[in-house]
N, C-alpha and C. Protein backbone atom coordinates (compact mmCIF):
# COMPACT_ATOMS: atom_id res chain seq x y z
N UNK A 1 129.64 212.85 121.29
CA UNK A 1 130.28 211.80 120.53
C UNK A 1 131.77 212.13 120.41
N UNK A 2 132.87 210.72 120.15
CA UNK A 2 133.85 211.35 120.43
C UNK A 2 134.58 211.91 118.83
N UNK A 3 135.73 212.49 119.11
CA UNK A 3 136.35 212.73 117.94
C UNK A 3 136.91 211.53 117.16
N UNK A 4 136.40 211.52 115.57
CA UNK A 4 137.34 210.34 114.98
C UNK A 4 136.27 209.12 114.60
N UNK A 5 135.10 209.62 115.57
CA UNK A 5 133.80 208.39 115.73
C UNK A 5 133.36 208.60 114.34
N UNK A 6 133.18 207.40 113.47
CA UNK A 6 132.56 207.04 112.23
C UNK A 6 131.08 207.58 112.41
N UNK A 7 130.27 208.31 111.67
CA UNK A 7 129.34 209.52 111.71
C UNK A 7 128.25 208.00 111.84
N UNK A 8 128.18 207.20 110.96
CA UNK A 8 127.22 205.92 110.86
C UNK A 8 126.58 205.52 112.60
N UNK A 9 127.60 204.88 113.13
CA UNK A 9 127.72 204.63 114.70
C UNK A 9 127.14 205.82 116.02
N UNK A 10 127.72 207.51 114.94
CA UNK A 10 127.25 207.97 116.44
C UNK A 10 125.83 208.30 116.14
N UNK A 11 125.33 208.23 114.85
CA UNK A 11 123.80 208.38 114.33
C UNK A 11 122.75 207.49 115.17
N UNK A 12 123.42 205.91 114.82
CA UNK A 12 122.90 205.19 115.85
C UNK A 12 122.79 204.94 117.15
N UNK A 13 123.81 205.39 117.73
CA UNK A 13 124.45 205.58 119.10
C UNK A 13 123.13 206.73 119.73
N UNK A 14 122.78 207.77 118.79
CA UNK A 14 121.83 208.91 119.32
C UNK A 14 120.46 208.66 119.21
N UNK A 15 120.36 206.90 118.72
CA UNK A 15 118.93 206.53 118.32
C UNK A 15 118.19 207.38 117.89
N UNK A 16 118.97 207.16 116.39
CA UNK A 16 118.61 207.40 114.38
C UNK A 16 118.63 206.04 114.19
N UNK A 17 117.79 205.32 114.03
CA UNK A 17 117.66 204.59 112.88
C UNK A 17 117.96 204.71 111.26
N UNK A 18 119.10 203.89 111.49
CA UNK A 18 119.94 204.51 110.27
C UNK A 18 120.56 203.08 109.92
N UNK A 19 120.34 202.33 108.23
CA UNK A 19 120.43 201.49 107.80
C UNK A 19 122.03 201.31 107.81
N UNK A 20 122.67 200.32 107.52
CA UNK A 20 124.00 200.35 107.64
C UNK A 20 124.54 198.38 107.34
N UNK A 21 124.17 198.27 106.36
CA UNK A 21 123.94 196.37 105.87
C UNK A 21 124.99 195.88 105.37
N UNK A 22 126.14 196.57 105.40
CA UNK A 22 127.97 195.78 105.52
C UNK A 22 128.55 196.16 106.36
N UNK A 23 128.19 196.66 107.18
CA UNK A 23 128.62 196.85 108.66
C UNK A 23 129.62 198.01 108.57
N UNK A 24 129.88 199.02 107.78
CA UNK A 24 130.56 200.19 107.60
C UNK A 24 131.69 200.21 106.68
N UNK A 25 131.72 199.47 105.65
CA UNK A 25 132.80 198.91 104.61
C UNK A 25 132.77 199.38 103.03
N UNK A 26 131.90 200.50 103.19
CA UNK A 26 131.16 201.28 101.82
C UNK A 26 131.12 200.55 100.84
N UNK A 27 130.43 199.35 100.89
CA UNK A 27 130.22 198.42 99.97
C UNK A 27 128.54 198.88 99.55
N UNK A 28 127.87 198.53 100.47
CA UNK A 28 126.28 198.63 100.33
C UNK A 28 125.33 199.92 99.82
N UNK A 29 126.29 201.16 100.23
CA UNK A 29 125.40 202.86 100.29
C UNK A 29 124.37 202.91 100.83
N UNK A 30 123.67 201.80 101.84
CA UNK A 30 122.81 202.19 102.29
C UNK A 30 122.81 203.22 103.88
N UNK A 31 123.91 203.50 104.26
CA UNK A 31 123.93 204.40 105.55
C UNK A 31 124.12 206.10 104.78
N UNK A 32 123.15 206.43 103.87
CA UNK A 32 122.93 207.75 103.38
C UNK A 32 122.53 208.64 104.10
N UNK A 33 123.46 209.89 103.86
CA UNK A 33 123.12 211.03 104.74
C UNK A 33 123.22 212.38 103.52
N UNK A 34 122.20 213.11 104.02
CA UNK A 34 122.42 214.65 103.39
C UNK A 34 123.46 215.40 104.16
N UNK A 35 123.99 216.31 104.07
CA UNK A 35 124.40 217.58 104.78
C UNK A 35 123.87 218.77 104.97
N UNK A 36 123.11 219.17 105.54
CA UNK A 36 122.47 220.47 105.85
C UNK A 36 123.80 221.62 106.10
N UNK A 37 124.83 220.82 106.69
CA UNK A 37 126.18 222.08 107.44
C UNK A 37 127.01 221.55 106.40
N UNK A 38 128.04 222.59 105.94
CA UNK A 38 129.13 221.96 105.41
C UNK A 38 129.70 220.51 105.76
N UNK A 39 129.52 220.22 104.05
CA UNK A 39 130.67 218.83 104.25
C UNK A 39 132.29 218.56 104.22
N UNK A 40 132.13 217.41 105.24
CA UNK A 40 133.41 216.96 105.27
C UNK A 40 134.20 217.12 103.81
N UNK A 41 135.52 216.49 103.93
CA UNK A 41 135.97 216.53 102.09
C UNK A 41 135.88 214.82 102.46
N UNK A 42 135.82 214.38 101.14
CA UNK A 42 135.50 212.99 100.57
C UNK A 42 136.79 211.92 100.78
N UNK A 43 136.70 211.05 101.35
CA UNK A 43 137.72 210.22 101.11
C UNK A 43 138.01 209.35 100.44
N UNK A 44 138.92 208.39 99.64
CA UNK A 44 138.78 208.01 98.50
C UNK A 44 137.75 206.76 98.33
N UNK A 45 137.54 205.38 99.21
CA UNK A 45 136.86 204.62 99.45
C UNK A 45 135.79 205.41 99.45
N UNK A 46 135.19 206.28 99.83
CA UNK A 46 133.97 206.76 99.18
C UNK A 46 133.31 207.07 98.36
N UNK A 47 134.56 208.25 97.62
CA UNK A 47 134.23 208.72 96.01
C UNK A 47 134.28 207.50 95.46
N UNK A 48 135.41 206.33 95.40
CA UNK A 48 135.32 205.03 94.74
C UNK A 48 134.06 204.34 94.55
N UNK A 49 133.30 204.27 95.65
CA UNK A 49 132.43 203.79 96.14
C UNK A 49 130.64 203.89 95.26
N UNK A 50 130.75 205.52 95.84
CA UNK A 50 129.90 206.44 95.13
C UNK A 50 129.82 206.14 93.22
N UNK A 51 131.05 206.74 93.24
CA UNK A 51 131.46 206.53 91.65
C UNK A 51 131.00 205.46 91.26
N UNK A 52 131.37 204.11 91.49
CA UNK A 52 130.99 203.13 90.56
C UNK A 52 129.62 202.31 90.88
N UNK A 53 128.74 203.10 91.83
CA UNK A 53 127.71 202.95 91.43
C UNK A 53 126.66 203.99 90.91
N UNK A 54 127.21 205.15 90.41
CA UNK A 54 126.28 205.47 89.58
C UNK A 54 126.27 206.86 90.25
N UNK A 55 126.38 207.07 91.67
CA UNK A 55 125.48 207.72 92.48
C UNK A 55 126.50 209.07 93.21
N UNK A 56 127.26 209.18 92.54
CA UNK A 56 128.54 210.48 92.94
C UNK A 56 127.80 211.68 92.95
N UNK A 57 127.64 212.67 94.58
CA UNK A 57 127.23 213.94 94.27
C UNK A 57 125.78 213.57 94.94
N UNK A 58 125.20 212.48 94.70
CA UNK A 58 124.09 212.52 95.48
C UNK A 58 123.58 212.43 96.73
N UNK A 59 124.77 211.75 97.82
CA UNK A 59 124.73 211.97 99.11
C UNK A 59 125.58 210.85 99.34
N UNK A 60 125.84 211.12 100.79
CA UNK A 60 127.15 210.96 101.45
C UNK A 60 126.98 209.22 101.79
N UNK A 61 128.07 208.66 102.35
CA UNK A 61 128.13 207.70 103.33
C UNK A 61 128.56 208.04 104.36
N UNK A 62 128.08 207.88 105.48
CA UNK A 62 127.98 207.98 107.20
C UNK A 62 128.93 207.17 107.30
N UNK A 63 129.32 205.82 106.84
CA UNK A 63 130.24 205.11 107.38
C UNK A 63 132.02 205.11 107.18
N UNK A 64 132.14 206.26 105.97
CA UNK A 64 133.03 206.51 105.82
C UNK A 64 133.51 207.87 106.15
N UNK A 65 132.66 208.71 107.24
CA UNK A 65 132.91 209.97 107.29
C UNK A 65 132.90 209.71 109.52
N UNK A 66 134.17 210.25 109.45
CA UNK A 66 134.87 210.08 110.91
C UNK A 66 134.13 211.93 111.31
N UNK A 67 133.64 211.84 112.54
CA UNK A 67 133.15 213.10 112.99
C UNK A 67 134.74 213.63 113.50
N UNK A 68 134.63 215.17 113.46
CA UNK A 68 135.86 216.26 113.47
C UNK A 68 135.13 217.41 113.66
N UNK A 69 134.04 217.58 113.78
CA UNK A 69 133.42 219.07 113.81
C UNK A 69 131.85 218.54 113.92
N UNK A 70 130.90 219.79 114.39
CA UNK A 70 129.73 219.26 114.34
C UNK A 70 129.25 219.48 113.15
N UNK A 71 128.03 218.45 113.12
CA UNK A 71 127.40 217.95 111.47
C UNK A 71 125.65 218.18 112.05
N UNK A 72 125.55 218.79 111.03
CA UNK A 72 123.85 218.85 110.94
C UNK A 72 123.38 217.88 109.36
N UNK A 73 122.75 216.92 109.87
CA UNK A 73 122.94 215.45 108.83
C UNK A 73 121.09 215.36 108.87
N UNK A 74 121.18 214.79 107.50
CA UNK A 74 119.81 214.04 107.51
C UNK A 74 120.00 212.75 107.01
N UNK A 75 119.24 211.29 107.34
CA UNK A 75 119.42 210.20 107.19
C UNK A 75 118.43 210.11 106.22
N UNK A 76 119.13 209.26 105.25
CA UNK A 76 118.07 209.43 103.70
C UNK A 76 117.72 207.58 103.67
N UNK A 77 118.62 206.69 103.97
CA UNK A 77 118.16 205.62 104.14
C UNK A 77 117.76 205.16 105.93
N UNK A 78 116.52 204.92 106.07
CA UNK A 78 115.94 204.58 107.68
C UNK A 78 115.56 203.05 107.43
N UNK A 79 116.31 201.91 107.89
CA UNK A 79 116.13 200.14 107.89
C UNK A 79 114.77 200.32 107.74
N UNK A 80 114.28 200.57 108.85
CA UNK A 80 112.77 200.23 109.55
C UNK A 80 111.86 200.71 108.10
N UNK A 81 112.05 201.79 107.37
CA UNK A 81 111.54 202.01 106.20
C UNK A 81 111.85 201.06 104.84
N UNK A 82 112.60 200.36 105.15
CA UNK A 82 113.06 199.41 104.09
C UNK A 82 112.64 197.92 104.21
N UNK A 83 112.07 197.88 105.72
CA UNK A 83 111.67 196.38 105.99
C UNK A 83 112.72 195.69 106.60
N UNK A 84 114.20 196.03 107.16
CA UNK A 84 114.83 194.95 107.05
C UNK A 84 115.78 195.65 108.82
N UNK A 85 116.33 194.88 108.92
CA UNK A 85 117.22 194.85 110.31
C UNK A 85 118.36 196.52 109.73
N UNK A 86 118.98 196.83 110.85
CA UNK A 86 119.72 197.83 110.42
C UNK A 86 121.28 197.22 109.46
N UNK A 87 121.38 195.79 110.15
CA UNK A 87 122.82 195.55 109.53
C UNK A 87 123.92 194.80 110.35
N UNK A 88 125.07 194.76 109.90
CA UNK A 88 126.30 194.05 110.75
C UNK A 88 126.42 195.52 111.51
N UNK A 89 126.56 195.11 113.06
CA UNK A 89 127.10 196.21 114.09
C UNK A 89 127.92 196.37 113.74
N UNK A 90 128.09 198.13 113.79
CA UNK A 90 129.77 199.18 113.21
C UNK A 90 130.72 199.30 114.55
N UNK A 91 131.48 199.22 114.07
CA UNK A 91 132.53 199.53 115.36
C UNK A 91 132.99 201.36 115.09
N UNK A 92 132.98 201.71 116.41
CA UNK A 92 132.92 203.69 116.10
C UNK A 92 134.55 203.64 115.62
């Protein structure tokens, strides 16, 4: 995957089924990921994001985290487990 690629896109790109239902605009939180490897640092549209719904500290968004290093990730929201399509296609 390349450098800079939004983590959401190359998840899917590696066929992960990985929910993603505003198309990468950290509106929704549904493209959740754990970190098994050190995390990235947070960018502000995220913590914003996180923060005002409740959910800061509990896991990441994929769509706001640009790959720079390798990531050992777990996908905490999977569509297909939710019933519903993955979402608006992300651009990497």
């Amino acid at each position: 995957m390349a450098e800079g690629t939004k983590l959401a896109y190359g998840i899917e790109q590696a066929g992960f089924d990985i929910s993603h239902r505003c198309g990468g605009n950290a509106r929704c939180t549904t493209c959740r990921v754990a970190f098994n490897s050190p995390e990235p640092p947070m960018g502000q549209v995220e913590h914003d994001c996180l923060e005002e719904d409740g959910v800061l500290g509990q896991f990441r968004l994929s769509c706001q985290i640009r790959v720079d290093q390798d990531m050992d990730v777990k996908v905490l929201m999977r569509a297909s487990d939710q019933g519903w399509d993955p979402g608006v296609d992300l651009e990497p």
